[in-house]
ModelCIF file with pLDDT and N, C-alpha, C, O atoms, coordinates in Angstrom:
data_MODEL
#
_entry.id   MODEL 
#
_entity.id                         1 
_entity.type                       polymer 
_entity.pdbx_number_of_molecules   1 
#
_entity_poly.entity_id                      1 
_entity_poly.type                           'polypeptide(L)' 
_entity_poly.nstd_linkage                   no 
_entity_poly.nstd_monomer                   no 
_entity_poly.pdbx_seq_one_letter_code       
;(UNK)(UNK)(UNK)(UNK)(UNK)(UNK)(UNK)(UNK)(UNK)(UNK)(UNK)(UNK)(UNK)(UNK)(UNK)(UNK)
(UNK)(UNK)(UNK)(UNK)(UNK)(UNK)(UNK)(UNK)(UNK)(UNK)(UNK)(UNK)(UNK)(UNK)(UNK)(UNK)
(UNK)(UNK)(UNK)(UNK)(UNK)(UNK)(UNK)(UNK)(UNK)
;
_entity_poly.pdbx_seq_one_letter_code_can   XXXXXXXXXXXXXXXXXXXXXXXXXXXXXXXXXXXXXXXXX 
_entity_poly.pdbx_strand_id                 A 
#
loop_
_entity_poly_seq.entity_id 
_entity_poly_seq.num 
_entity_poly_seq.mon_id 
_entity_poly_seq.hetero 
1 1  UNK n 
1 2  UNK n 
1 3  UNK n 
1 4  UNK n 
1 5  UNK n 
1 6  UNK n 
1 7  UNK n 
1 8  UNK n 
1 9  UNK n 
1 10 UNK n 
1 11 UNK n 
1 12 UNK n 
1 13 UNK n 
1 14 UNK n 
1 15 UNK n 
1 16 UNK n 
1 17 UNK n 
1 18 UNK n 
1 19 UNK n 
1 20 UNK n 
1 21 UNK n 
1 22 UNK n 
1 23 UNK n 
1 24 UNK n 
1 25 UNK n 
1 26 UNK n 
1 27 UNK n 
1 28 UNK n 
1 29 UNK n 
1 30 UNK n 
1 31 UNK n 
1 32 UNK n 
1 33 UNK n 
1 34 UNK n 
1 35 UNK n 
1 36 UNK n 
1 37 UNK n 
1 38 UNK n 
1 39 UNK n 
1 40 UNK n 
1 41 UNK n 
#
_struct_asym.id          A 
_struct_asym.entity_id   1 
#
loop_
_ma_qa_metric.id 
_ma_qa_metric.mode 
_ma_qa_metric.name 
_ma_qa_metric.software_group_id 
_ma_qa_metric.type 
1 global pLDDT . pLDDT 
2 local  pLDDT . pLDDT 
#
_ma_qa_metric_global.metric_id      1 
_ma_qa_metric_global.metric_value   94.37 
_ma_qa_metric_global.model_id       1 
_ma_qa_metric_global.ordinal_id     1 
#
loop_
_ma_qa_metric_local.label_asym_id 
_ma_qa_metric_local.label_comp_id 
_ma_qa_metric_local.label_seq_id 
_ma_qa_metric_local.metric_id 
_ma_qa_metric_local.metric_value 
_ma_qa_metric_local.model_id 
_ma_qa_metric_local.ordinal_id 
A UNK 1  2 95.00 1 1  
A UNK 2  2 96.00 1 2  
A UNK 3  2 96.00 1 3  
A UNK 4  2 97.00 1 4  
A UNK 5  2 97.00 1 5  
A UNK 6  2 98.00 1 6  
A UNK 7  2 98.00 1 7  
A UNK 8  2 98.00 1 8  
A UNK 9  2 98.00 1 9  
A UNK 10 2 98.00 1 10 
A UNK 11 2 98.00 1 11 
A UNK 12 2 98.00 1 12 
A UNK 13 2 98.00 1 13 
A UNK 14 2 98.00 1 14 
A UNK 15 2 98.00 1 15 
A UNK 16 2 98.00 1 16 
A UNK 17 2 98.00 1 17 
A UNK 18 2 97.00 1 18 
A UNK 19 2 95.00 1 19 
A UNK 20 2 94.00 1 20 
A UNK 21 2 91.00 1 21 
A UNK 22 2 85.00 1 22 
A UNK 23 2 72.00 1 23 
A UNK 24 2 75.00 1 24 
A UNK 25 2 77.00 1 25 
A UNK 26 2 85.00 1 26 
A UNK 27 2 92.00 1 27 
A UNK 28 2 95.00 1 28 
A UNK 29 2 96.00 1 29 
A UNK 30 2 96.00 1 30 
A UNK 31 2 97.00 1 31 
A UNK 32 2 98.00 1 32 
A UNK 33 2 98.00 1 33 
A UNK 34 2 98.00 1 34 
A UNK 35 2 98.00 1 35 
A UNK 36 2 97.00 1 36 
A UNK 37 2 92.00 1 37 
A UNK 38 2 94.00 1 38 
A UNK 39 2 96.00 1 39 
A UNK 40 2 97.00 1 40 
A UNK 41 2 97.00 1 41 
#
loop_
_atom_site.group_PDB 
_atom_site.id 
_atom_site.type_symbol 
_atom_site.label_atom_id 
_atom_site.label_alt_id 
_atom_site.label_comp_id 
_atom_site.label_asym_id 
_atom_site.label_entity_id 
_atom_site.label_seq_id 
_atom_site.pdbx_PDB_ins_code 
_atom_site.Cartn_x 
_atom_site.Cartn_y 
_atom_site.Cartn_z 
_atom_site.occupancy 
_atom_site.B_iso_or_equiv 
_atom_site.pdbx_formal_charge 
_atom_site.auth_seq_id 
_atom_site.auth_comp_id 
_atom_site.auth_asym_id 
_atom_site.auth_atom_id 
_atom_site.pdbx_PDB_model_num 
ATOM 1   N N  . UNK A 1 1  ? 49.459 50.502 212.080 1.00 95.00 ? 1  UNK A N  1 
ATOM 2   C CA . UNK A 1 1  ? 49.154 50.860 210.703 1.00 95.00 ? 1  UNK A CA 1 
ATOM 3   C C  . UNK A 1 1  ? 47.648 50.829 210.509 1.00 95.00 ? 1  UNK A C  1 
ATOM 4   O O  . UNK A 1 1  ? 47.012 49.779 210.606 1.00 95.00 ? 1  UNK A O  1 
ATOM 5   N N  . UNK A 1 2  ? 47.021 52.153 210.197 1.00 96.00 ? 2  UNK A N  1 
ATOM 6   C CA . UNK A 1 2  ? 45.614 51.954 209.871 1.00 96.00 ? 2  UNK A CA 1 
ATOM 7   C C  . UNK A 1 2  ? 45.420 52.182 208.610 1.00 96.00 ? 2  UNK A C  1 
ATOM 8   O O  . UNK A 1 2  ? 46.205 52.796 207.887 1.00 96.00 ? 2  UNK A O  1 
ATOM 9   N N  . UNK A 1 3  ? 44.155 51.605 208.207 1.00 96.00 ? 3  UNK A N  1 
ATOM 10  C CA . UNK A 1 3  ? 43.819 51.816 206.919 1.00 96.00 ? 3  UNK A CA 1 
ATOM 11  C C  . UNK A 1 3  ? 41.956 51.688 206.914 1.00 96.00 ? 3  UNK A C  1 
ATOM 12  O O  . UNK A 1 3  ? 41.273 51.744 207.936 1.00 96.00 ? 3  UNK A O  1 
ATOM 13  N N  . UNK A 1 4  ? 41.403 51.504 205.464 1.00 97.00 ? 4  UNK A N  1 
ATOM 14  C CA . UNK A 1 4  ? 39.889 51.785 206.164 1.00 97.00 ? 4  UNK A CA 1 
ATOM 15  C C  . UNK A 1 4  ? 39.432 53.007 205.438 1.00 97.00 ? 4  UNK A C  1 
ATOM 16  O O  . UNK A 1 4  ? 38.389 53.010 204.784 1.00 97.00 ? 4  UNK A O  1 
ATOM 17  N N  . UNK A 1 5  ? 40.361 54.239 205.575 1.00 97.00 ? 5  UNK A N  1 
ATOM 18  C CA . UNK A 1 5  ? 39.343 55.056 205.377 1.00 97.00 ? 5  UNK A CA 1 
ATOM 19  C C  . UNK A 1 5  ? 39.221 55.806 203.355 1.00 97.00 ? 5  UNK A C  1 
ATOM 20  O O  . UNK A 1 5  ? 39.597 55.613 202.199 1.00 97.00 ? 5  UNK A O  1 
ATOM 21  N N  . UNK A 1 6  ? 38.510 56.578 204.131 1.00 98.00 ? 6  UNK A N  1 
ATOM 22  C CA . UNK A 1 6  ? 38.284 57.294 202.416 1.00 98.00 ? 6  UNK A CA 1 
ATOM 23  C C  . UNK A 1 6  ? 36.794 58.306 202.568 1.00 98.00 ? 6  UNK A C  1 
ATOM 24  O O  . UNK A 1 6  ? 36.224 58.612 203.615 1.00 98.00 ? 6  UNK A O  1 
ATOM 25  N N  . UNK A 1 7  ? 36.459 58.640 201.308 1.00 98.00 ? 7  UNK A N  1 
ATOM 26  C CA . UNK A 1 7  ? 35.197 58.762 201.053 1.00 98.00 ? 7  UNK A CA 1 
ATOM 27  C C  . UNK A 1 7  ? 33.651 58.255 200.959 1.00 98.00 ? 7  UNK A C  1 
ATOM 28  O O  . UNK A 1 7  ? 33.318 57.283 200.282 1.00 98.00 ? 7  UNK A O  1 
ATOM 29  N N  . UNK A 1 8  ? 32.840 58.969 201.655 1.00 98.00 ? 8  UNK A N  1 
ATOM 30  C CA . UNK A 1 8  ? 31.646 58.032 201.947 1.00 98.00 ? 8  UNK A CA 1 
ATOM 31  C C  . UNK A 1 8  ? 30.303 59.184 201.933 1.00 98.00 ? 8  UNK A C  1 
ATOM 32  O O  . UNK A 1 8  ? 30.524 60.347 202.270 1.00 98.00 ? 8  UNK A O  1 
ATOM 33  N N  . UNK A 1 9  ? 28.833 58.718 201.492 1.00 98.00 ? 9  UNK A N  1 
ATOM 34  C CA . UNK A 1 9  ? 27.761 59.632 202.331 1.00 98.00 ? 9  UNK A CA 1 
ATOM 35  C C  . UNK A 1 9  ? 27.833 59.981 203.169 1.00 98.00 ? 9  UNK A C  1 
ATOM 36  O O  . UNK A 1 9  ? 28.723 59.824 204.005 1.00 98.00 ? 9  UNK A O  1 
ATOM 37  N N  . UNK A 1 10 ? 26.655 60.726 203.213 1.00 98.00 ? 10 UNK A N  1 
ATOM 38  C CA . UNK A 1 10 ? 25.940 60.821 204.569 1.00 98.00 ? 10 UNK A CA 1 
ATOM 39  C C  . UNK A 1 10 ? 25.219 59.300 204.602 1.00 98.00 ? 10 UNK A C  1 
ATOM 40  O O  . UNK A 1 10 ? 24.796 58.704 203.611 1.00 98.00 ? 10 UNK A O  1 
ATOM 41  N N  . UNK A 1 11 ? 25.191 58.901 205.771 1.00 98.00 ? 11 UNK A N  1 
ATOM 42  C CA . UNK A 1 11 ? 24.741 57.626 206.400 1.00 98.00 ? 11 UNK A CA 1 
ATOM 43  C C  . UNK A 1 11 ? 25.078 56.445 205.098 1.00 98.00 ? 11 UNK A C  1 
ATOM 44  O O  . UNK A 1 11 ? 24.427 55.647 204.423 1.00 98.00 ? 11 UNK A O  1 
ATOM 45  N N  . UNK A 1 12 ? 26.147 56.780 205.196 1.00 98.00 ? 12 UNK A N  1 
ATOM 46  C CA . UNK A 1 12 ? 27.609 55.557 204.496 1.00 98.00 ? 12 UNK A CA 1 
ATOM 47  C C  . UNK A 1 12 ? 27.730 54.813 205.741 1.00 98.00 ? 12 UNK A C  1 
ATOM 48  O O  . UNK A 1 12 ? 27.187 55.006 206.829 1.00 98.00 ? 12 UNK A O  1 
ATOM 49  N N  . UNK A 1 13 ? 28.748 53.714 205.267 1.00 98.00 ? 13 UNK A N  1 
ATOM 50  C CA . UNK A 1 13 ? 29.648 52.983 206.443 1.00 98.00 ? 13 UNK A CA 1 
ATOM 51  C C  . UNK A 1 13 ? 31.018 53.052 205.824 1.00 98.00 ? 13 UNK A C  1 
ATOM 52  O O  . UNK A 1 13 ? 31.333 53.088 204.634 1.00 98.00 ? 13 UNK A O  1 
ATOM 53  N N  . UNK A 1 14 ? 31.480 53.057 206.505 1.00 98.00 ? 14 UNK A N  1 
ATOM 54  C CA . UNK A 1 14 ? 33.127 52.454 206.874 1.00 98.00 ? 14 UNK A CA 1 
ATOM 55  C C  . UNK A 1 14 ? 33.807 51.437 207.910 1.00 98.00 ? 14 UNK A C  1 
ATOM 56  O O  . UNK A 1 14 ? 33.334 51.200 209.021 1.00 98.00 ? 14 UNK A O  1 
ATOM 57  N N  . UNK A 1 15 ? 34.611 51.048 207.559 1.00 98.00 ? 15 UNK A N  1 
ATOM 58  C CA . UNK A 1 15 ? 35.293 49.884 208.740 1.00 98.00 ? 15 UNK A CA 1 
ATOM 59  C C  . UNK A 1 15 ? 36.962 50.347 208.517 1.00 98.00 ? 15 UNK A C  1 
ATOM 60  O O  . UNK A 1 15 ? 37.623 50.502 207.490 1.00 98.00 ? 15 UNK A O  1 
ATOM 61  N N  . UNK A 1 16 ? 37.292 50.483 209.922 1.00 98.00 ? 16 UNK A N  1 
ATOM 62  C CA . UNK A 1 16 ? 38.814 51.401 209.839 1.00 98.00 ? 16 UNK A CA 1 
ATOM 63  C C  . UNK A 1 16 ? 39.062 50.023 210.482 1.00 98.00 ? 16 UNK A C  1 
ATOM 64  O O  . UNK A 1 16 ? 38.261 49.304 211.079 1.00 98.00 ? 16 UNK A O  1 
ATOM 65  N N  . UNK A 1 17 ? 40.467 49.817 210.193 1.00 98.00 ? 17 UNK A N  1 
ATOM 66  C CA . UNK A 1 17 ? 40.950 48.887 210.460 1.00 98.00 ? 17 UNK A CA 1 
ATOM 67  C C  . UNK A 1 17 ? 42.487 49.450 210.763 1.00 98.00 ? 17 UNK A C  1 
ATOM 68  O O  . UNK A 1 17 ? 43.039 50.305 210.071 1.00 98.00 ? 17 UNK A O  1 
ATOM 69  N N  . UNK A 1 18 ? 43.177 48.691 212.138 1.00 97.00 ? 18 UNK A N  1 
ATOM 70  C CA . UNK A 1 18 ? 44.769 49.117 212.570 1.00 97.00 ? 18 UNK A CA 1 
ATOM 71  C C  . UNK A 1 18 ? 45.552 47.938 213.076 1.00 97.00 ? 18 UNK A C  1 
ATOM 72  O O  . UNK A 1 18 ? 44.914 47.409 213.986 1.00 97.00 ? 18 UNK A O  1 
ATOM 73  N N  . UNK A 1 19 ? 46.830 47.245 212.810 1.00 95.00 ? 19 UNK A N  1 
ATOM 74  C CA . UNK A 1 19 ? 47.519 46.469 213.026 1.00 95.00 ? 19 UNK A CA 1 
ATOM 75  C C  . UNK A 1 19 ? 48.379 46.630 213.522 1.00 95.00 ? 19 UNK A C  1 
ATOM 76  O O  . UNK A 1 19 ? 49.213 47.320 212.935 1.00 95.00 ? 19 UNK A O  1 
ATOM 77  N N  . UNK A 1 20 ? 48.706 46.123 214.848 1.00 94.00 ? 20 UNK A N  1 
ATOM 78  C CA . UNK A 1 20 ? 49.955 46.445 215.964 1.00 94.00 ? 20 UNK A CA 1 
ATOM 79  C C  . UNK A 1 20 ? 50.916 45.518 215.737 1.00 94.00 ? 20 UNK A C  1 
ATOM 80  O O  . UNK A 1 20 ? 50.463 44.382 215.600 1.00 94.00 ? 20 UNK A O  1 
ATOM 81  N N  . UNK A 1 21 ? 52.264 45.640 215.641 1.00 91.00 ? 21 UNK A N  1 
ATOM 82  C CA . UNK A 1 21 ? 53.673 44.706 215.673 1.00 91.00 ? 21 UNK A CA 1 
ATOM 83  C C  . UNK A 1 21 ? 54.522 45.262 216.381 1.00 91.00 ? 21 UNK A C  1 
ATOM 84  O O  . UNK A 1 21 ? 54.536 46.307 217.031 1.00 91.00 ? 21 UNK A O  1 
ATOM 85  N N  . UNK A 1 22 ? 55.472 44.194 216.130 1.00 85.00 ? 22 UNK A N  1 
ATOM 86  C CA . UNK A 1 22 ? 56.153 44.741 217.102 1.00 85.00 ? 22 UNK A CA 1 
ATOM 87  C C  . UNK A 1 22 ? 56.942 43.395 218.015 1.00 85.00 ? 22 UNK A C  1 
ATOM 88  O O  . UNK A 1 22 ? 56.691 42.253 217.632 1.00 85.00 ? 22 UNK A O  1 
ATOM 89  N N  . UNK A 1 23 ? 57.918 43.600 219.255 1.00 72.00 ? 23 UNK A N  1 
ATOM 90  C CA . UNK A 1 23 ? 58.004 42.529 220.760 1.00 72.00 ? 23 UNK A CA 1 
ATOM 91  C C  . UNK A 1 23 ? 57.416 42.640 221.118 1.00 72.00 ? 23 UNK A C  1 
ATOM 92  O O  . UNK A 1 23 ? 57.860 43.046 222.191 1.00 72.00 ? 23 UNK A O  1 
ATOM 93  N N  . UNK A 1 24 ? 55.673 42.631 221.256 1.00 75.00 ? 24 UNK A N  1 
ATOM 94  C CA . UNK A 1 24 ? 55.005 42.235 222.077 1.00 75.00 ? 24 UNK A CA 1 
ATOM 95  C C  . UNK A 1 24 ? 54.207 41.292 221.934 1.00 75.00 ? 24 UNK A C  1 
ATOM 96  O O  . UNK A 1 24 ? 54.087 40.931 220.764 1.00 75.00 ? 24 UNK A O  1 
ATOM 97  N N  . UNK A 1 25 ? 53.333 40.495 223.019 1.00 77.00 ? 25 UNK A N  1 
ATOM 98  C CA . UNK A 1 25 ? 52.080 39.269 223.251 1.00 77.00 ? 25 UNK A CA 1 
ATOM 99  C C  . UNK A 1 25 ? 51.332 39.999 223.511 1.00 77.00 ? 25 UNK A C  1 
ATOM 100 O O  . UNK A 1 25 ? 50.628 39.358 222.730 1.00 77.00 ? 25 UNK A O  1 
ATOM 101 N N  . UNK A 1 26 ? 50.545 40.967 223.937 1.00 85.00 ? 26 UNK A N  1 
ATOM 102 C CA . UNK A 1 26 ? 49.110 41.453 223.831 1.00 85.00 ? 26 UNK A CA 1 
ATOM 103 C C  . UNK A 1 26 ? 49.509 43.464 224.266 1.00 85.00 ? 26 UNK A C  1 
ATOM 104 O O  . UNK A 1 26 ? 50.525 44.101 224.541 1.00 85.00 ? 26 UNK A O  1 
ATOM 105 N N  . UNK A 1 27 ? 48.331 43.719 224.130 1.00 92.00 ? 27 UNK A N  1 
ATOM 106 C CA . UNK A 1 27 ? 48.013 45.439 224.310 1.00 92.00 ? 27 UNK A CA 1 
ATOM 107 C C  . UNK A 1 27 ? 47.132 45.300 225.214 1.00 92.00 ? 27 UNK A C  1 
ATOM 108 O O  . UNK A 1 27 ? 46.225 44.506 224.966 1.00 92.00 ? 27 UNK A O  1 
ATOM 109 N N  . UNK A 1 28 ? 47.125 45.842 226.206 1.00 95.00 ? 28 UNK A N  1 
ATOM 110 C CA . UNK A 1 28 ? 46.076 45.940 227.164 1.00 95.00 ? 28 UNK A CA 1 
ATOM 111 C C  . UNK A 1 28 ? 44.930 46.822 226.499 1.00 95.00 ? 28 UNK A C  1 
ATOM 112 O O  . UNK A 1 28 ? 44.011 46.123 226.073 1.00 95.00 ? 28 UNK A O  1 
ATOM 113 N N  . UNK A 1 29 ? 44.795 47.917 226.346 1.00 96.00 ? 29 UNK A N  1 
ATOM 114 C CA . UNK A 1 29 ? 44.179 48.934 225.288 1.00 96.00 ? 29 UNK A CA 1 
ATOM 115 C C  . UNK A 1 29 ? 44.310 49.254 224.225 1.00 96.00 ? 29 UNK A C  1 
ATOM 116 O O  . UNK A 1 29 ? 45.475 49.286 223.829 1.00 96.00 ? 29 UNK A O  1 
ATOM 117 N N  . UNK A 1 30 ? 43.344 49.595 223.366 1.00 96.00 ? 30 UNK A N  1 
ATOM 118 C CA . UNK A 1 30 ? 43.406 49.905 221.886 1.00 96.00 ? 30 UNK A CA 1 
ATOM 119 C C  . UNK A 1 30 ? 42.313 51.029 221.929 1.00 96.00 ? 30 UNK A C  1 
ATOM 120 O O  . UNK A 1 30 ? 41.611 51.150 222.933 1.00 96.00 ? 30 UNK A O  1 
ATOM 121 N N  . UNK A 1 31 ? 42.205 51.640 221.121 1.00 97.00 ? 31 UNK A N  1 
ATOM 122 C CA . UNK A 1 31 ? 41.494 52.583 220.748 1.00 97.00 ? 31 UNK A CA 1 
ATOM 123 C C  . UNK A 1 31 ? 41.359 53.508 219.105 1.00 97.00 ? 31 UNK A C  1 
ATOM 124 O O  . UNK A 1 31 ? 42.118 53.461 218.137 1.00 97.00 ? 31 UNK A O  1 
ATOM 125 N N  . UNK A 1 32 ? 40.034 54.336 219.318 1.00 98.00 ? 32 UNK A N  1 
ATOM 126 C CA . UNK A 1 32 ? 40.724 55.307 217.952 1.00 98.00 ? 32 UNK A CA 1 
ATOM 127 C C  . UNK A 1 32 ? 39.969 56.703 218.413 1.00 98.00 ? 32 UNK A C  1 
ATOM 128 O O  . UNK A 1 32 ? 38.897 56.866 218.995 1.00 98.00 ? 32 UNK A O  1 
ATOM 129 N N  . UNK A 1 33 ? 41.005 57.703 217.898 1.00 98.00 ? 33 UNK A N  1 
ATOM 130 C CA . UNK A 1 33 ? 41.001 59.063 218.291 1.00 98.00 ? 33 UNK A CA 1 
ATOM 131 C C  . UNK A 1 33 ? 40.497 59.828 216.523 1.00 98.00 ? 33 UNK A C  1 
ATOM 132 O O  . UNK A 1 33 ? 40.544 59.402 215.369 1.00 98.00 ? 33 UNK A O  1 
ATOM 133 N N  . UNK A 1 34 ? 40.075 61.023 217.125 1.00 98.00 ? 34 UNK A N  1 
ATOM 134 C CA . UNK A 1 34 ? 39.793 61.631 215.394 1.00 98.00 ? 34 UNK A CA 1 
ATOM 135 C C  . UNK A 1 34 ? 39.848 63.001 215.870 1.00 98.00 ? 34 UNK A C  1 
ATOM 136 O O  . UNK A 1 34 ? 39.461 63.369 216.979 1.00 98.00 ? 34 UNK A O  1 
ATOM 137 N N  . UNK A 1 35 ? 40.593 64.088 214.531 1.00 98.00 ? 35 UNK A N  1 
ATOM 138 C CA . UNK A 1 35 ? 40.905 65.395 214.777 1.00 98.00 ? 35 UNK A CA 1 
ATOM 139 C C  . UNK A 1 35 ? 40.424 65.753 213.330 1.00 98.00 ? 35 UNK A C  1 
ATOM 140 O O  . UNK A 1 35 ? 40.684 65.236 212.243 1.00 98.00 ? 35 UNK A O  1 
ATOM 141 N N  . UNK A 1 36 ? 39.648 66.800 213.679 1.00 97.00 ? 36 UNK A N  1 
ATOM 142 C CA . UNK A 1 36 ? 38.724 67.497 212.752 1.00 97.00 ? 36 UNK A CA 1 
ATOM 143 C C  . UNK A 1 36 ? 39.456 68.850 212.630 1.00 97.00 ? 36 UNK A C  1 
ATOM 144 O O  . UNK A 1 36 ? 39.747 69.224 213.767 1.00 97.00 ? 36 UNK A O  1 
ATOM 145 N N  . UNK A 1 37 ? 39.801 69.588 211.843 1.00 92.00 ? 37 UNK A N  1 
ATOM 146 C CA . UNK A 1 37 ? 39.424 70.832 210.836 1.00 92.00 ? 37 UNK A CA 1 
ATOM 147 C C  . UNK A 1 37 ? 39.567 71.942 212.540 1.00 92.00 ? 37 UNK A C  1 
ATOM 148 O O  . UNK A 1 37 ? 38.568 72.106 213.240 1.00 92.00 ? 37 UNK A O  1 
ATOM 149 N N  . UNK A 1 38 ? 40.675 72.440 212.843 1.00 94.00 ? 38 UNK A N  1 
ATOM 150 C CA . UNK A 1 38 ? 40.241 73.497 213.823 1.00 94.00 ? 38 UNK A CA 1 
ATOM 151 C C  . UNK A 1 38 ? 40.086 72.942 215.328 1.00 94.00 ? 38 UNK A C  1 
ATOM 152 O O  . UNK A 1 38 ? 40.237 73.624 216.342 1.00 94.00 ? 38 UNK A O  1 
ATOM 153 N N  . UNK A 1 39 ? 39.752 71.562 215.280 1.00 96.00 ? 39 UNK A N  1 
ATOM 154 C CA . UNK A 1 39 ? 39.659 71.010 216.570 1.00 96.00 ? 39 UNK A CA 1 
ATOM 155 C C  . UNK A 1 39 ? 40.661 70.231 217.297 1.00 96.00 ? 39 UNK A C  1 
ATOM 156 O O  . UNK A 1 39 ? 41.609 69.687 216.732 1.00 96.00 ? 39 UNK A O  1 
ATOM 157 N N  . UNK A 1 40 ? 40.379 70.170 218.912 1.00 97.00 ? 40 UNK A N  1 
ATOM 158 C CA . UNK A 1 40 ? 41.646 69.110 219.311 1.00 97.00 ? 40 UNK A CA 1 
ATOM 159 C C  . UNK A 1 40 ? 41.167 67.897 219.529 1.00 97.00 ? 40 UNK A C  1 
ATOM 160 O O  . UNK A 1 40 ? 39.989 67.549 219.620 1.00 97.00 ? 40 UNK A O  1 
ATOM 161 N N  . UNK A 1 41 ? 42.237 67.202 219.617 1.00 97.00 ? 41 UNK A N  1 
ATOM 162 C CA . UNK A 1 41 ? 42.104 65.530 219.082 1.00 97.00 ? 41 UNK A CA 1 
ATOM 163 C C  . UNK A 1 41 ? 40.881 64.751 220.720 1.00 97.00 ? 41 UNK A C  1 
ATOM 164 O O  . UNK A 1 41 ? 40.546 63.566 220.732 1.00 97.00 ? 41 UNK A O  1 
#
């Protein structure tokens, strides 16, 4: 579940934030991906 985002400037900040559940004890990897307007992810 992410959350975090919204509206911002130019040279704004943001802090995205995502919470994993679930049966598991750890994630080996995490990451974040972004898909723009026309583009691939």
């Amino acid at each position: 579940v992410e959350s975090g985002g919204g509206l911002v400037q130019p040279g704004g900040s943001l802090r995205l934030s995502c919470a994993a559940s679930g049966s598991i004890f750890s994630i080996y990897a995490m990451g974040w991906y972004r898909q723009a307007p026309g583009k691939q992810r």
